[in-house]
N, C-alpha and C. Protein backbone atom coordinates (compact mmCIF):
# COMPACT_ATOMS: atom_id res chain seq x y z
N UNK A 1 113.02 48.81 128.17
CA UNK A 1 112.98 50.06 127.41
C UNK A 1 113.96 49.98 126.24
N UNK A 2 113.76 50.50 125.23
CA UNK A 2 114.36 50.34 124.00
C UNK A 2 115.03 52.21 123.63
N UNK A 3 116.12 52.18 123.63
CA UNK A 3 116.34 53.24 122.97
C UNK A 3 116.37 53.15 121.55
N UNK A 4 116.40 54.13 120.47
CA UNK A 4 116.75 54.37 119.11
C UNK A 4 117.53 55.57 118.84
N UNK A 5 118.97 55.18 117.81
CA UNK A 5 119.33 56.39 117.64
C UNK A 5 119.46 56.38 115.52
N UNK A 6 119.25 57.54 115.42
CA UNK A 6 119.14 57.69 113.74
C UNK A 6 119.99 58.58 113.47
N UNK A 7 120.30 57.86 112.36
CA UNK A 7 121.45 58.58 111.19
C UNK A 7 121.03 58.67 110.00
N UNK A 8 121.71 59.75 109.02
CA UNK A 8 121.54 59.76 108.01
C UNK A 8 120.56 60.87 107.61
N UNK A 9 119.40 60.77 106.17
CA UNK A 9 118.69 61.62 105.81
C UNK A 9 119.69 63.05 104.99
N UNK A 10 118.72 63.91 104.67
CA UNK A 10 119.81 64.72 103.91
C UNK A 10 118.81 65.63 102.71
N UNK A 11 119.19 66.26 101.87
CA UNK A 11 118.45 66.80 100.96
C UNK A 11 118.92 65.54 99.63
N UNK A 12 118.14 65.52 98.62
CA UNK A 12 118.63 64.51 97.15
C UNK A 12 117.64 65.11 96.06
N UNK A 13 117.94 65.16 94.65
CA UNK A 13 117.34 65.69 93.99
C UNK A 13 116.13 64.34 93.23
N UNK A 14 115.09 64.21 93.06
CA UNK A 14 114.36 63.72 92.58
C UNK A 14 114.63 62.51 91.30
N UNK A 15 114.41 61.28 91.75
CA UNK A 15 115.36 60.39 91.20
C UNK A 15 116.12 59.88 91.96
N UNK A 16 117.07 60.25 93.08
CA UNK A 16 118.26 59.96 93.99
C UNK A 16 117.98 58.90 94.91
N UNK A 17 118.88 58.74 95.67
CA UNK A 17 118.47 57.70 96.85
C UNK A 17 119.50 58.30 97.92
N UNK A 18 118.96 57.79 98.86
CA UNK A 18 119.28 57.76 100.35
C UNK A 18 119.02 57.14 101.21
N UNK A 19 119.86 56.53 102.57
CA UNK A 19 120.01 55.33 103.40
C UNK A 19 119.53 55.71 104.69
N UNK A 20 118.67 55.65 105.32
CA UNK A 20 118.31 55.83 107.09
C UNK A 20 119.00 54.67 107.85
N UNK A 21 119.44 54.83 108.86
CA UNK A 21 119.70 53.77 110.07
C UNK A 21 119.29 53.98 110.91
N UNK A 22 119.11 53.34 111.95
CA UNK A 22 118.80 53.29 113.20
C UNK A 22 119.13 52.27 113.74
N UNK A 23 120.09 52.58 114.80
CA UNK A 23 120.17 51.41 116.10
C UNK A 23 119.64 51.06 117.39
N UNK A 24 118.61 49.82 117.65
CA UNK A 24 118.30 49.81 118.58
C UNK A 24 119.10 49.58 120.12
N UNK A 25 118.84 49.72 121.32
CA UNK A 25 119.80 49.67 122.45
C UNK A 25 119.55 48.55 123.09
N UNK A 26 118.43 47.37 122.46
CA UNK A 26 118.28 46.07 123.07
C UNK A 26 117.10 45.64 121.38
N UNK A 27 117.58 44.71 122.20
CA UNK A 27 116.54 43.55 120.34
C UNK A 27 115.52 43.52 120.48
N UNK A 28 114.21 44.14 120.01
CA UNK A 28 113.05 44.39 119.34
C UNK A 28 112.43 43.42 118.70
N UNK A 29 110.79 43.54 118.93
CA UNK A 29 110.42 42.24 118.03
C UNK A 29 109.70 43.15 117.09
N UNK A 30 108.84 44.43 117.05
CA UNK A 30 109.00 44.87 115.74
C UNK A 30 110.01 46.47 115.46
N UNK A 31 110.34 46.41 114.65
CA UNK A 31 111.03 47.59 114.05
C UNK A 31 110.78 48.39 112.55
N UNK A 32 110.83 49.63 112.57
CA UNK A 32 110.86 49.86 111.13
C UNK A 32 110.62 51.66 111.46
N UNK A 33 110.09 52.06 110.20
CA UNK A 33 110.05 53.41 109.92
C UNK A 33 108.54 54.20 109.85
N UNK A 34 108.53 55.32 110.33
CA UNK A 34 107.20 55.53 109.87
C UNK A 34 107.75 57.14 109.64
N UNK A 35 106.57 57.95 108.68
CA UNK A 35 106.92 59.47 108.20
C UNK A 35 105.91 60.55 108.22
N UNK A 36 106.14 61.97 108.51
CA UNK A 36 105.22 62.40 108.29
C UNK A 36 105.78 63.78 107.61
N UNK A 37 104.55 64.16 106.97
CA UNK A 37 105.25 65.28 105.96
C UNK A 37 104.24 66.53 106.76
N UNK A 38 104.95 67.75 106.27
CA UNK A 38 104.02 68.87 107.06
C UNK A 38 102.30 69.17 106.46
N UNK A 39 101.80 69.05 107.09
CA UNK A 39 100.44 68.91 106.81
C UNK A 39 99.72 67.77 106.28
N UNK A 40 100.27 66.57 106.76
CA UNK A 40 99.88 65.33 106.30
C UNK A 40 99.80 64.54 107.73
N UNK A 41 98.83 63.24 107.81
CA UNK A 41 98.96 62.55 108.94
C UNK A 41 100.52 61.69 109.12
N UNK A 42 101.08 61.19 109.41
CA UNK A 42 101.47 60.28 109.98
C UNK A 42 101.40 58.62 109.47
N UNK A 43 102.39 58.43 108.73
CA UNK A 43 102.32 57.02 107.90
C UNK A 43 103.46 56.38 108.14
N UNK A 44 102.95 55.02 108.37
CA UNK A 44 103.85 53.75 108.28
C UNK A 44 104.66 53.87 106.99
N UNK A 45 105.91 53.29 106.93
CA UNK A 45 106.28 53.17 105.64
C UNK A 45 107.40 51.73 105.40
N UNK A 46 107.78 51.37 106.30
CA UNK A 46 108.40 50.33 106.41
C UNK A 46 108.54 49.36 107.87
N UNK A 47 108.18 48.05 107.80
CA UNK A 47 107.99 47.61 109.02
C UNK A 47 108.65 45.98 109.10
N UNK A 48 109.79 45.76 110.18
CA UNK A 48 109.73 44.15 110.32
C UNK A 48 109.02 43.91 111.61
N UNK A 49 108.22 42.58 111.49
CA UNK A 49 108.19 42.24 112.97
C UNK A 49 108.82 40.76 113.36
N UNK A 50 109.00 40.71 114.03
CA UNK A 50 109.33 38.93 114.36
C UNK A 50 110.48 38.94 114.10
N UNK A 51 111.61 40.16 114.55
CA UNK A 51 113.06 39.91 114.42
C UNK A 51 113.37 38.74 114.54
N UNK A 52 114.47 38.59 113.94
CA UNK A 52 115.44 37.62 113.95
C UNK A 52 114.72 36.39 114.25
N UNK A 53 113.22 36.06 114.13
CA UNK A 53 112.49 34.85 114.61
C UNK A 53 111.96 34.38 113.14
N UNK A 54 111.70 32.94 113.17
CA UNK A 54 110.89 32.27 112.24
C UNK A 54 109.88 32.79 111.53
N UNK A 55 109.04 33.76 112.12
CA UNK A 55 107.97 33.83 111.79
C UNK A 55 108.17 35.93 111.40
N UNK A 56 109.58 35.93 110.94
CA UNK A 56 109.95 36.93 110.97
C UNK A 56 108.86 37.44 109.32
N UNK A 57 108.55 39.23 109.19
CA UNK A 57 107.71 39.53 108.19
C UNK A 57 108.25 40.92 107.96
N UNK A 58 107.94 41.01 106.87
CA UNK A 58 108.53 42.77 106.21
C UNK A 58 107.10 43.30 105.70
N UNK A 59 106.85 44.84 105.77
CA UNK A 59 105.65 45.15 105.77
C UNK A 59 105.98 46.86 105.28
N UNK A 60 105.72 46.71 104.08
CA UNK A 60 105.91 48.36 102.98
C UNK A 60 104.81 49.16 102.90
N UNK A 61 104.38 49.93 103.16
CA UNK A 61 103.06 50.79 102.19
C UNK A 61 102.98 50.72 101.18
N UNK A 62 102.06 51.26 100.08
CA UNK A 62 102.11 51.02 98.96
C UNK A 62 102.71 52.23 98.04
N UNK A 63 102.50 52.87 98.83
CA UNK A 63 103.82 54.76 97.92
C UNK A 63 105.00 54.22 98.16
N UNK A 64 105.61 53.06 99.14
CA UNK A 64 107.24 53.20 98.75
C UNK A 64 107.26 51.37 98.20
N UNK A 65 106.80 50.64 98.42
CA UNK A 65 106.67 49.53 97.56
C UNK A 65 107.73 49.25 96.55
N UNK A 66 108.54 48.56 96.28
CA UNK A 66 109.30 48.64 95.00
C UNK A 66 110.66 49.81 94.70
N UNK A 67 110.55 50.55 95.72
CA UNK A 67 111.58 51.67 95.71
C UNK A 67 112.04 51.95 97.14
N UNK A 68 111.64 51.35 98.20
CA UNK A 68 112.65 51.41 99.48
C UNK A 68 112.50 50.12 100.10
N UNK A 69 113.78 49.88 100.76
CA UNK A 69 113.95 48.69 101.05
C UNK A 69 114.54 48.61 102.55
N UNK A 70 113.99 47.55 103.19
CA UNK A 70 114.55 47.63 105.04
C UNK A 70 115.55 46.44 104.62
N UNK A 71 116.90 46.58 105.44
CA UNK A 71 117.91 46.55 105.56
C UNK A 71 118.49 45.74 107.03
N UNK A 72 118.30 44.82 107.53
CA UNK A 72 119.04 44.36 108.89
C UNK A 72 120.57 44.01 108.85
N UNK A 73 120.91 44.29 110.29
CA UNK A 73 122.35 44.14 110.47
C UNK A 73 121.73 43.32 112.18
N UNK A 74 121.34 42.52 112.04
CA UNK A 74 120.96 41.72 113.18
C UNK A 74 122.36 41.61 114.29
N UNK A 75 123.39 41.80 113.92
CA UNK A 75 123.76 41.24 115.16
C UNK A 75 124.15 42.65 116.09
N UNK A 76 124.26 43.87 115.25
CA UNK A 76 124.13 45.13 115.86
C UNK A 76 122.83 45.62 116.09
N UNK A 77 121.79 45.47 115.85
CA UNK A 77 120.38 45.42 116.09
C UNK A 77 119.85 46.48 115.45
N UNK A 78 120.53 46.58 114.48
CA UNK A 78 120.66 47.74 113.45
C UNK A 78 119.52 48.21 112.16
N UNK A 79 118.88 48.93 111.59
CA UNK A 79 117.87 49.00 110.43
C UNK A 79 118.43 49.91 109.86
N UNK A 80 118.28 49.95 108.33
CA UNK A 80 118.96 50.17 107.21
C UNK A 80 117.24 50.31 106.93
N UNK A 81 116.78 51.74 106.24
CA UNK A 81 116.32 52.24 105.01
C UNK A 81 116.87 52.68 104.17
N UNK A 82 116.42 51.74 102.52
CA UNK A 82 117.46 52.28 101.66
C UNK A 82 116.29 52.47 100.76
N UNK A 83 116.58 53.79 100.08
CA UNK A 83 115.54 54.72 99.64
C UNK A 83 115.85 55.04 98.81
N UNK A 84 115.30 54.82 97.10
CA UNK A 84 116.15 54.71 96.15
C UNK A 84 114.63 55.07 95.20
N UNK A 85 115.00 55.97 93.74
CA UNK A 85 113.80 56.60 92.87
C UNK A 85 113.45 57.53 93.59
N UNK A 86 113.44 58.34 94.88
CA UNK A 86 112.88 59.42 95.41
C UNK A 86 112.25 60.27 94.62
N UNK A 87 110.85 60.92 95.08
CA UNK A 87 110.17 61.76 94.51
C UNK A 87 110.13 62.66 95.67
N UNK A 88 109.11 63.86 95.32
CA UNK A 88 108.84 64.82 96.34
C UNK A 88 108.00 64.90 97.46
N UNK A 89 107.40 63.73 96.87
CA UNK A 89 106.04 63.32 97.78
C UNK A 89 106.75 62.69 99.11
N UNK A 90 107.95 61.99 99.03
CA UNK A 90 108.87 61.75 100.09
C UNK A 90 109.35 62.43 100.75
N UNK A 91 108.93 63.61 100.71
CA UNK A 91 110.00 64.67 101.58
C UNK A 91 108.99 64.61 102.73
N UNK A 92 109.67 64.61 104.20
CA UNK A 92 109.05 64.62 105.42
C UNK A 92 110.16 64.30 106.72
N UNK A 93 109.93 63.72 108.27
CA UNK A 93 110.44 63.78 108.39
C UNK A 93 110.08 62.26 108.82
N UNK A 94 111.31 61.72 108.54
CA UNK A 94 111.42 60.27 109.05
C UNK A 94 111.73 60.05 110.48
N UNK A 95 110.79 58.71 111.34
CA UNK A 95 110.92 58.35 112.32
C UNK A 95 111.33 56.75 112.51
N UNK A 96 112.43 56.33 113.27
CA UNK A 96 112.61 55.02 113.48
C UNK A 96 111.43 54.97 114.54
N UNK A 97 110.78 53.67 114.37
CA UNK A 97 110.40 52.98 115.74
C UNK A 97 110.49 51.41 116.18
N UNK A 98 109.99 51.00 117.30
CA UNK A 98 110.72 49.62 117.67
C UNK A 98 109.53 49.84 118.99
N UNK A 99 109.32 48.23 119.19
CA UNK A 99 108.08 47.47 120.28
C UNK A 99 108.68 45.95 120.67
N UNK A 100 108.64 45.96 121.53
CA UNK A 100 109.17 44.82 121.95
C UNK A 100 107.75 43.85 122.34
N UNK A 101 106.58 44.26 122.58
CA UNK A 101 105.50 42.96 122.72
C UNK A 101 105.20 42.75 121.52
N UNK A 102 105.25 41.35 121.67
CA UNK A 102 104.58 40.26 120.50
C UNK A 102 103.09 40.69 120.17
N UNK A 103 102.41 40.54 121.18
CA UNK A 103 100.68 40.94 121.31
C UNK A 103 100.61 41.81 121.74
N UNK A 104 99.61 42.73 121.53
CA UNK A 104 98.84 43.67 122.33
C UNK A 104 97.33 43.44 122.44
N UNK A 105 97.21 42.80 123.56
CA UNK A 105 95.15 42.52 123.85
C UNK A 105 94.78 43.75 123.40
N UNK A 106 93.48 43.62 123.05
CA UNK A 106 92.09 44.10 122.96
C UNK A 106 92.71 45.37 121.84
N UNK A 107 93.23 45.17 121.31
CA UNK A 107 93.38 46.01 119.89
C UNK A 107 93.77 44.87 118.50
N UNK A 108 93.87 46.24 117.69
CA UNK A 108 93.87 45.27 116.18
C UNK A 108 94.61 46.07 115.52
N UNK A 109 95.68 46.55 116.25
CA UNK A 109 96.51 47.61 115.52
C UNK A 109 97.35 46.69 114.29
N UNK A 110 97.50 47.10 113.01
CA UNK A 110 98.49 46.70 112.31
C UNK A 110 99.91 47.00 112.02
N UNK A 111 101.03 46.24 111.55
CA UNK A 111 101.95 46.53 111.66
C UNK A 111 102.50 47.82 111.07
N UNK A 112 101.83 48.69 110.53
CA UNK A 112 102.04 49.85 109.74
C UNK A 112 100.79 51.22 110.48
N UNK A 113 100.00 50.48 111.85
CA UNK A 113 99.44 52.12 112.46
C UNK A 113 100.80 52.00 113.68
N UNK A 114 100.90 53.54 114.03
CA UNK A 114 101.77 54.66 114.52
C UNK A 114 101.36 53.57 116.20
N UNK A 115 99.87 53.42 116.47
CA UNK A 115 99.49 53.15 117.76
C UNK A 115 100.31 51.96 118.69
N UNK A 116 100.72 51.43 117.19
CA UNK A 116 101.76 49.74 117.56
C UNK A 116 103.15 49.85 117.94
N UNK A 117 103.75 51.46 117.76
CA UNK A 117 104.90 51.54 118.86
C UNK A 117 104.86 52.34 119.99
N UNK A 118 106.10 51.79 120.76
CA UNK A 118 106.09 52.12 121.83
C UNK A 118 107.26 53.62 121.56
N UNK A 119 108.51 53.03 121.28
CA UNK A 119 109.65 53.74 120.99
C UNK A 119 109.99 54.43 119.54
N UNK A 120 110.24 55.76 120.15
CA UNK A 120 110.27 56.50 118.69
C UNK A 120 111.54 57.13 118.90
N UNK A 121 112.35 57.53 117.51
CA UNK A 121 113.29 57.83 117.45
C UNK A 121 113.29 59.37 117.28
N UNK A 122 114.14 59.95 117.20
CA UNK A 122 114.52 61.72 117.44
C UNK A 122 113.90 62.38 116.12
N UNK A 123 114.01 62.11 114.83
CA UNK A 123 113.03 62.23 113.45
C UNK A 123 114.46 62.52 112.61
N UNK A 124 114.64 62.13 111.04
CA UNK A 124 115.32 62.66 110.33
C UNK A 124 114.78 63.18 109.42
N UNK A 125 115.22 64.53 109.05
CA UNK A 125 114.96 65.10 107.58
C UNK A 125 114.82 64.52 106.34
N UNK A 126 114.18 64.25 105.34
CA UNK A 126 114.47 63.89 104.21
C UNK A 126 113.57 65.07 103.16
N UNK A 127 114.61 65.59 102.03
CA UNK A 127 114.72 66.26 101.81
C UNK A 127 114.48 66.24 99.94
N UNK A 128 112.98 65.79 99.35
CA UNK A 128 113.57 65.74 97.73
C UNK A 128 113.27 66.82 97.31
N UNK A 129 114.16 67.41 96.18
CA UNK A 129 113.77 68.26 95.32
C UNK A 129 113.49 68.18 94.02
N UNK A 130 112.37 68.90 92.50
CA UNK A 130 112.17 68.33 91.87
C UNK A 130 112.72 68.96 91.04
């Protein structure tokens, strides 16, 4: 079992940036962020899988692409979103999550659907204004 705990989030005015963390309570093979805003589904937004392994991969959506960035502190088992150009369309509430199986048979989930974790974190605010 994997715990997650999150820090950070906050209100920022449009343009700004801001840092999410999350620490996992044992090492994860995927980790990252996913968000949802009120009246919107539920989106991936940042994803590693293959911690600290060879075949390790980083995996963005395409709304934060180029303007947020995942962050490891591997030996604390730590994730860093760093969230930088914020618009309004970002405002929601952010969730860490983390999976520790490599595979999952008889699906085709990708590293960015919600279905591919197990462990979710408590949610942080993020807050832009325009």
């Amino acid at each position: 079992q994997v715990q997650l705990v999150e820090s950070g989030g906050g209100s920022v005015q449009a343009g700004g940036s801001l840092r999410l963390s999350c620490q996992a309570s044992t090492r994860p093979y995927a980790m990252g962020w996913f968000r949802q805003a009120p009246g919107k589904e539920r989106e991936g937004v940042a994803v590693i899988t293959g911690w600290g392994g060879d075949d390790e991969s980083t995996y963005y959506s395409d709304s934060v692409k180029g303007r947020f960035t995942l962050i490891q502190d591997k030996t604390k088992q730590t994730m860093f979103l760093q969230m930088d150009s914020l618009n309004s369309d970002d405002t929601a509430v952010y969730y860490c999550v983390a999976d520790q199986r490599v595979f999952i048979p008889y699906t085709n989930w990708g590293p960015l659907q919600s279905e591919r974790y197990t462990y979710w974190g408590q949610g942080s605010q993020v807050t832009v204004s325009s």
